[in-house]
C-alpha atoms as a PDB file:
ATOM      1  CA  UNK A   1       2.043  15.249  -9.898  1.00  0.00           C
ATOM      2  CA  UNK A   2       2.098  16.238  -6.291  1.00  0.00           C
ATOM      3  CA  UNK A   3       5.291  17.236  -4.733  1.00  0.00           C
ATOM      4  CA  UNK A   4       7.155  17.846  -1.839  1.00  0.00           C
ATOM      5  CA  UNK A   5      10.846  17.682  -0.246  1.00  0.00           C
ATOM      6  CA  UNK A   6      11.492  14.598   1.057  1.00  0.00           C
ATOM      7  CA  UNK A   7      15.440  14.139   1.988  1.00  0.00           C
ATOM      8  CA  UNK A   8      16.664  10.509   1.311  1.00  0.00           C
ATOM      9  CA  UNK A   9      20.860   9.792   0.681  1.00  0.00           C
ATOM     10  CA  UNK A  10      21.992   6.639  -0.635  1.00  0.00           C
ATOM     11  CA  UNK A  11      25.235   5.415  -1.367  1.00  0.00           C
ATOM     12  CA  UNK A  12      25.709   2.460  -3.008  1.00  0.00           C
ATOM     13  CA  UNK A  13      28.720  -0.056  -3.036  1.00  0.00           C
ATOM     14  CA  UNK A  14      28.999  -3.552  -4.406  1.00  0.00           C
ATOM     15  CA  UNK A  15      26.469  -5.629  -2.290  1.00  0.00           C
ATOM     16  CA  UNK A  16      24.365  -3.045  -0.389  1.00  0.00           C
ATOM     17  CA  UNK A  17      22.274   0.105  -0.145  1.00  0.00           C
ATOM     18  CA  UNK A  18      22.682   2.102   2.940  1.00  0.00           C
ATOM     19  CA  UNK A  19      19.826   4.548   3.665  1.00  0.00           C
ATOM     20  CA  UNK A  20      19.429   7.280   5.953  1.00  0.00           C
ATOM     21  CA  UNK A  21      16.386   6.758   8.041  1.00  0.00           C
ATOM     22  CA  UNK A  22      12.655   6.435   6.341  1.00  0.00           C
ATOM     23  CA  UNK A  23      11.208   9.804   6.635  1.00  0.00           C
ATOM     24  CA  UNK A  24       8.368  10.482   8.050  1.00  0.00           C
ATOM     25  CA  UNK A  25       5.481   9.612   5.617  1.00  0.00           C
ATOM     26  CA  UNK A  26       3.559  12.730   4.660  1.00  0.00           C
ATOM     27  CA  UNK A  27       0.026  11.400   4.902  1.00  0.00           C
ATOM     28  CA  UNK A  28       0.932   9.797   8.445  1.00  0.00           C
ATOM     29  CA  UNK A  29       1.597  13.698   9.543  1.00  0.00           C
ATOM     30  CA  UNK A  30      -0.694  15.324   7.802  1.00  0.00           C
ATOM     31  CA  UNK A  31      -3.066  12.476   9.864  1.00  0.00           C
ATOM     32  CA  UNK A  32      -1.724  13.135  13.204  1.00  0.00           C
ATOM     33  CA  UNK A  33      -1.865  17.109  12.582  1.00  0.00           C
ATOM     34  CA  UNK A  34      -6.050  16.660  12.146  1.00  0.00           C
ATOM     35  CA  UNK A  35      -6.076  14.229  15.258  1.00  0.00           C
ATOM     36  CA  UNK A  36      -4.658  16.757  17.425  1.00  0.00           C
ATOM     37  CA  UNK A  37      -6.929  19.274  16.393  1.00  0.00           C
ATOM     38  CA  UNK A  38      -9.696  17.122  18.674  1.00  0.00           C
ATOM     39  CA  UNK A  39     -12.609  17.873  16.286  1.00  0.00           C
ATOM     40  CA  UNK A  40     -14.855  15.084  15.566  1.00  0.00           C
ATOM     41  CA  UNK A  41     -16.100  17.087  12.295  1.00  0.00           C
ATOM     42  CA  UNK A  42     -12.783  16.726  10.884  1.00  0.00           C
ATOM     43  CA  UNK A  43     -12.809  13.008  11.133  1.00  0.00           C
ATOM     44  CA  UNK A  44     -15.882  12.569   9.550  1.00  0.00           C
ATOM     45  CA  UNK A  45     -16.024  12.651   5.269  1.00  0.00           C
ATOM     46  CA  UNK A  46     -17.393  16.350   5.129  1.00  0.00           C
ATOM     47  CA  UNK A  47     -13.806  17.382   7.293  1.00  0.00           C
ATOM     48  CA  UNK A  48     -10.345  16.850   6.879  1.00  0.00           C
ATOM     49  CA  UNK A  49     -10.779  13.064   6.516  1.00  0.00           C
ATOM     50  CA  UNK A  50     -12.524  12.995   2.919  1.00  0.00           C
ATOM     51  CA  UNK A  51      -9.991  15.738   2.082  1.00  0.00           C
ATOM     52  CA  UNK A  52      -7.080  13.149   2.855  1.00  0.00           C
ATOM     53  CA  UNK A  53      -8.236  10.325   1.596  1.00  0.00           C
ATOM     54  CA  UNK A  54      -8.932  12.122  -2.054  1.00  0.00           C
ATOM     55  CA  UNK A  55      -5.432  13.580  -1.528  1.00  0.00           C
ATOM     56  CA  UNK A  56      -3.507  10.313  -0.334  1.00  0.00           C
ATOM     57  CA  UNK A  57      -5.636   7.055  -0.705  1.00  0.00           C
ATOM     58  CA  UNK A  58      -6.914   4.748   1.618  1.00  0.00           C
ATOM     59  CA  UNK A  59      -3.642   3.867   3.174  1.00  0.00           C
ATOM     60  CA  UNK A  60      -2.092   5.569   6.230  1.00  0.00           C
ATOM     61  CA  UNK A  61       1.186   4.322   6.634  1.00  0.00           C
ATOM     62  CA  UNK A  62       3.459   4.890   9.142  1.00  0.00           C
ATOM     63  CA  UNK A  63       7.378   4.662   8.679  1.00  0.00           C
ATOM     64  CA  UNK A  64       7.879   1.231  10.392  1.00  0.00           C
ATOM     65  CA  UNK A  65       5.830   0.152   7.501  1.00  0.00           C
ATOM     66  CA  UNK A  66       7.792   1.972   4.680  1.00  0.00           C
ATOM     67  CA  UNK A  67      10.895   0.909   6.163  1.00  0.00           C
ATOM     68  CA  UNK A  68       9.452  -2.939   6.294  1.00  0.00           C
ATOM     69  CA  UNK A  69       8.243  -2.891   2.464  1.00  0.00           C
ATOM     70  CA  UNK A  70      11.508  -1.121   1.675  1.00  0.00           C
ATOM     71  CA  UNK A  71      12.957  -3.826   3.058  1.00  0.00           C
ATOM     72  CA  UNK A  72      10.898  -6.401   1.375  1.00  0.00           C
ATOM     73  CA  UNK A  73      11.747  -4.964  -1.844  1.00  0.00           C
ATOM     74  CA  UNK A  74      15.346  -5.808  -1.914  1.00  0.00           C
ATOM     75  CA  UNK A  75      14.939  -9.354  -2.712  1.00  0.00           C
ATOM     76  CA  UNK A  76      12.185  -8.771  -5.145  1.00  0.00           C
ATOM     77  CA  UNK A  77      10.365  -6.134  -6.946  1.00  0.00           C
ATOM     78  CA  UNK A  78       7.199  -4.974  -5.677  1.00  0.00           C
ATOM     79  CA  UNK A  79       4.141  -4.626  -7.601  1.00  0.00           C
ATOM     80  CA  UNK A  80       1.630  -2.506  -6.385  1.00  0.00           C
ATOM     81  CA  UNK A  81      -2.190  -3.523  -7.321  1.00  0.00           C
ATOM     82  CA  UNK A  82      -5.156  -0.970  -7.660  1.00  0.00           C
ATOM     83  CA  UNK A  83      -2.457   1.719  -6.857  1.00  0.00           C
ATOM     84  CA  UNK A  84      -4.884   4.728  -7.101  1.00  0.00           C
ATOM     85  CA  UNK A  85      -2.883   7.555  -7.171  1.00  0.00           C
ATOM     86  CA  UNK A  86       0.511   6.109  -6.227  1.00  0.00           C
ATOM     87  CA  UNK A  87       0.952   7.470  -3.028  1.00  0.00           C
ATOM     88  CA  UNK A  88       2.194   4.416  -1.183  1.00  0.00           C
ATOM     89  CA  UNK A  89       4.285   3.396  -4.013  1.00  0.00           C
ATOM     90  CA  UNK A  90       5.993   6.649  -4.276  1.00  0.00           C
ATOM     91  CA  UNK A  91       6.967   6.711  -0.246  1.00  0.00           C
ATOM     92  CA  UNK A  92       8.521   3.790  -0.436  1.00  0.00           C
ATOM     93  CA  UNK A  93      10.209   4.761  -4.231  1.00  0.00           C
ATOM     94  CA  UNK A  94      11.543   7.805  -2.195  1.00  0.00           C
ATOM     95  CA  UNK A  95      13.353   5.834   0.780  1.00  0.00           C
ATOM     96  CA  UNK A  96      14.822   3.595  -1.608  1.00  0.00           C
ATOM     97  CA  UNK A  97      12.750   0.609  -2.488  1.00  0.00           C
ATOM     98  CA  UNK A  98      11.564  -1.076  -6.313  1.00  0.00           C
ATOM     99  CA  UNK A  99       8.275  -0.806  -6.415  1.00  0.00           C
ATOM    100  CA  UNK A 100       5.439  -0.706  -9.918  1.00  0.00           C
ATOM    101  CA  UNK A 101       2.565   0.557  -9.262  1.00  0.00           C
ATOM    102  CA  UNK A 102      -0.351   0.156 -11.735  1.00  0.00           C
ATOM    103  CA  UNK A 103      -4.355   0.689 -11.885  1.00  0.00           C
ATOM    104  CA  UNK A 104      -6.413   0.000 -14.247  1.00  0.00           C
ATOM    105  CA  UNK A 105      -8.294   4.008 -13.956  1.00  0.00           C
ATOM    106  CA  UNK A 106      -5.742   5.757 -12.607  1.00  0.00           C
ATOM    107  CA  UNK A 107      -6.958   9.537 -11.819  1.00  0.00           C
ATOM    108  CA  UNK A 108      -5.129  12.233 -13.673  1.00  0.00           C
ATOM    109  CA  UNK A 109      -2.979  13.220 -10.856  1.00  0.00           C
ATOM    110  CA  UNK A 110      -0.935  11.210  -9.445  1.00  0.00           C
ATOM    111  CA  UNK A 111       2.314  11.270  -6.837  1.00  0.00           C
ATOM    112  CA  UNK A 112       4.184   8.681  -9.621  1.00  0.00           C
ATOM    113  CA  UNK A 113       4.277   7.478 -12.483  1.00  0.00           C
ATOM    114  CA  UNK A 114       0.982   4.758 -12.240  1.00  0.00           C
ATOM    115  CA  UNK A 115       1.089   2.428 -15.219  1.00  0.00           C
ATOM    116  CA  UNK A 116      -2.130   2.148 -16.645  1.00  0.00           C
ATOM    117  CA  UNK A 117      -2.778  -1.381 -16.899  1.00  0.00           C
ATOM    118  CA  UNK A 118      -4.867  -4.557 -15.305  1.00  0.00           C
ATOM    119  CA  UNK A 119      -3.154  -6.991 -13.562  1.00  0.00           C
ATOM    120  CA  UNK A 120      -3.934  -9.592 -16.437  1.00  0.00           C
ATOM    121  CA  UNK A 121      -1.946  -7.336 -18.756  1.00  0.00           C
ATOM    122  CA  UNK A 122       1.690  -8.734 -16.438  1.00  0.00           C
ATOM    123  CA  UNK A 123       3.357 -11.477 -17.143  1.00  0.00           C
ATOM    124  CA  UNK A 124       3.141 -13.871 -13.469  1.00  0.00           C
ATOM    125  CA  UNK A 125       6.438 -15.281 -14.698  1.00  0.00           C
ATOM    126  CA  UNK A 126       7.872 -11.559 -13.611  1.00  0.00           C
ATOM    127  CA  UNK A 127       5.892 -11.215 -10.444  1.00  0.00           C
ATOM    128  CA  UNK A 128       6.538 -13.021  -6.925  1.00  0.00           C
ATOM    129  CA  UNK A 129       5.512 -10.214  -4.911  1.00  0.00           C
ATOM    130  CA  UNK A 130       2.068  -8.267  -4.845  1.00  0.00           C
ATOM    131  CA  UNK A 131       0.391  -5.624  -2.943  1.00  0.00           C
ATOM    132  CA  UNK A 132      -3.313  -5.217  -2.590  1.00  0.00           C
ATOM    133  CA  UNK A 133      -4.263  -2.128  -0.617  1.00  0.00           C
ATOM    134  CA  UNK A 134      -7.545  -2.005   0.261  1.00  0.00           C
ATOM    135  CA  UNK A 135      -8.902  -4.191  -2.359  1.00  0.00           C
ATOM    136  CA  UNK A 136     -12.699  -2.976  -4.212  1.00  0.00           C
ATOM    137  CA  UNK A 137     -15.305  -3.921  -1.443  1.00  0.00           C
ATOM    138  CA  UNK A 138     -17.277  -6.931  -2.139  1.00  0.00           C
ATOM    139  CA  UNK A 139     -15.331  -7.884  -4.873  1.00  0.00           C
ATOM    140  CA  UNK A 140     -14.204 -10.746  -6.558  1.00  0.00           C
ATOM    141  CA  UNK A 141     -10.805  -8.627  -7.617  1.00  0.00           C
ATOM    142  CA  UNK A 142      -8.032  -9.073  -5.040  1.00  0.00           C
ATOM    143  CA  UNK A 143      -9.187 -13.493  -5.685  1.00  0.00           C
ATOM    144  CA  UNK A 144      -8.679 -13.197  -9.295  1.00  0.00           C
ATOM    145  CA  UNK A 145      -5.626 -11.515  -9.353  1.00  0.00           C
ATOM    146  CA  UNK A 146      -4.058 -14.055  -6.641  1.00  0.00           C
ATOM    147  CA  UNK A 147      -5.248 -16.574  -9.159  1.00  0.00           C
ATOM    148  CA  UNK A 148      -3.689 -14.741 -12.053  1.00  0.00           C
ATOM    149  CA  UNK A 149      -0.479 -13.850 -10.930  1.00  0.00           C
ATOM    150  CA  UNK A 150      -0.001 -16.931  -8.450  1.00  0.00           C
ATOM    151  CA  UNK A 151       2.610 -14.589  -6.491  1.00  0.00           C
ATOM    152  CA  UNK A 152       4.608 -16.061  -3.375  1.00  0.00           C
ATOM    153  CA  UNK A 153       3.895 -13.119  -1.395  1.00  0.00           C
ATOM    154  CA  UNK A 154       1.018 -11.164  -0.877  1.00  0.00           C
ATOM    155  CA  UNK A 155       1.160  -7.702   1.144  1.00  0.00           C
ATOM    156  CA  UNK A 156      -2.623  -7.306   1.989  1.00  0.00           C
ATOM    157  CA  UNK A 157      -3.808  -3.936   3.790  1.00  0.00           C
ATOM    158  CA  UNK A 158      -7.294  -3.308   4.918  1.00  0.00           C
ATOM    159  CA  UNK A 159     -10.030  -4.549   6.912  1.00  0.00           C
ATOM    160  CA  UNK A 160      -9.688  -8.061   8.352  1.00  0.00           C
ATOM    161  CA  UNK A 161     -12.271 -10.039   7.017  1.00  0.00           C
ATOM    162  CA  UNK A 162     -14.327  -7.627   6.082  1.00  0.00           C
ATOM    163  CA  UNK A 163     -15.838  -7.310   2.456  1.00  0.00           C
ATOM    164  CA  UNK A 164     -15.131  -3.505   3.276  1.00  0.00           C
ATOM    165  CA  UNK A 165     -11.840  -4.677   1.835  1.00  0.00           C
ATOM    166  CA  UNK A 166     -12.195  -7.436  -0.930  1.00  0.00           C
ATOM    167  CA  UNK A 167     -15.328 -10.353  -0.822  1.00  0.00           C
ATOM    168  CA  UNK A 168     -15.293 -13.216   2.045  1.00  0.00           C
ATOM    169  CA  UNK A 169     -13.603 -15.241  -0.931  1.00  0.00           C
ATOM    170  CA  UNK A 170     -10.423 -13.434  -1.459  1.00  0.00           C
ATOM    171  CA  UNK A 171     -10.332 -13.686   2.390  1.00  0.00           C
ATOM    172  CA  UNK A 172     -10.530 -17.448   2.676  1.00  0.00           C
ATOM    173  CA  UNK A 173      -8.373 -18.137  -0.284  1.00  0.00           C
ATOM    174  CA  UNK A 174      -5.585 -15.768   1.533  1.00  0.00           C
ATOM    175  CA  UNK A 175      -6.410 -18.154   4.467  1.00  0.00           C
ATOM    176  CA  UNK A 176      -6.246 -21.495   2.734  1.00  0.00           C
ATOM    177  CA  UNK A 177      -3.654 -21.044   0.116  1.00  0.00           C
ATOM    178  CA  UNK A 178      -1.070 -18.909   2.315  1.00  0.00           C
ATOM    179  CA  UNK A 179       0.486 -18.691   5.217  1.00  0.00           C
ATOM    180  CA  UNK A 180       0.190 -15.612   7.650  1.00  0.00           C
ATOM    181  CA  UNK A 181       4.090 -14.541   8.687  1.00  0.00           C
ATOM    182  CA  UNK A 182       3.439 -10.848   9.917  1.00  0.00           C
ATOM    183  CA  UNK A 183       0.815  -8.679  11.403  1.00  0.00           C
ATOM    184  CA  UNK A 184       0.866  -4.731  12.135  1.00  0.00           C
ATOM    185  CA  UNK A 185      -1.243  -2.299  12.741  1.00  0.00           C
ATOM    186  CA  UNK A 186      -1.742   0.967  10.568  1.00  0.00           C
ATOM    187  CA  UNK A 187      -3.328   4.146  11.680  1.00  0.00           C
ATOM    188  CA  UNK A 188      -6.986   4.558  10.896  1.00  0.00           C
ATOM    189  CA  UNK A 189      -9.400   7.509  10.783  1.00  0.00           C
ATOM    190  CA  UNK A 190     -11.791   5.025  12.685  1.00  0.00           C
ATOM    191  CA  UNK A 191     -11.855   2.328  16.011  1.00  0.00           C
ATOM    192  CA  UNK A 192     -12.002  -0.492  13.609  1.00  0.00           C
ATOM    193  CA  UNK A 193      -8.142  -1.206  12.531  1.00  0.00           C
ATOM    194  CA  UNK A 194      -6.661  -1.208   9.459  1.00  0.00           C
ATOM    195  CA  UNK A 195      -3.804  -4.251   9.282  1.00  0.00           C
ATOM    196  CA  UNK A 196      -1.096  -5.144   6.969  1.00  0.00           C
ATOM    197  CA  UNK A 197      -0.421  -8.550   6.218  1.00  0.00           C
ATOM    198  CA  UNK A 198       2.221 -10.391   4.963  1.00  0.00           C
ATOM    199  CA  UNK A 199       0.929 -13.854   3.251  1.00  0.00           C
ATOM    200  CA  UNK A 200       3.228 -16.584   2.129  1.00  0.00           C
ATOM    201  CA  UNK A 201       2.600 -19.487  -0.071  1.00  0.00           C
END
């Protein structure tokens, strides 16, 4: 499991969790630290970039978006699908939100505890609230869990309608069946954004 120090107080009382404020997210730094270096080798794959992504996953996040799922996660557990390596679950396990990660292959190392399990193997009863980072490209995935699980919120991050992130399906249905309430923008290692999304039925 990777590590590293990452200083987060809470005190709890009978209603509420106070927090000190989300720390910076390591990957976000790390990502900024390779920007300012002004080489376009280390932005391709064969730089920094592919180093990075093996290291962290797919998903840059910033702290406004820790802080927002964090958030999010105080009214219901999060579960986090196609988790990878857990490193977005374990930022926002470290600033105080509930969060589950699972894959279904996760690699060997990971930054928590990844439960290694499909999304058929939960029980939708237990589930309102799902994330799907960067769903498998042109797959049929990121649909069949929504159809699965049935979950009143969906936190989609990727591509906008792009089958870089999910098929033109899973896109539509997220379209038809939901309702978009929030939009942000995450960092990217490339012009075209990566968004988060926050779907409600």
């Amino acid at each position: 499991m990777y590590t590293t120090k990452i200083d987060t107080y809470i005190f709890t009382s009978d209603k509420y969790i106070i927090m000190s404020e989300v720390s910076t997210p390591v990957y976000f730094q790390e990502f900024k630290d390779v920007q300012d270096m002004g080489s376009q080798k280390q932005l391709k794959w064969t730089g920094k970039r592919g180093d990075l992504t093996q290291k962290f996953g797919w998903t840059i996040p910033n702290k406004n978006i820790i802080q927002y799922l964090v958030n999010e996660s105080k009214n219901s557990k999060l579960f986090e699908i196609g988790a990878g390596n857990g490193y977005l679950s374990y930022e926002i396990k470290n600033n105080g939100g509930r969060i589950i990660p699972i894959d279904i292959e996760p690699p060997e190392e990971t930054w928590v505890n990844v439960y290694k399990m499909s999304y058929e193997d939960i029980n939708p009863k237990n589930v309102s609230r799902i994330i799907l980072p960067w769903p498998p490209a042109n797959s049929d995935m990121g649909e069949k869990c929504i159809s699965y699980l049935n979950p009143e919120v969906v936190y989609f991050i990727g591509k906008e309608n792009s089958t870089v992130t999910g098929s033109k399906e899973f896109h539509n249905r997220l379209e038809t069946d939901y309702n978009c309430y929030t939009v942000k923008e995450l960092p990217s290692w490339t012009n075209q954004p990566t968004l988060f999304k926050k779907f409600v039925r």
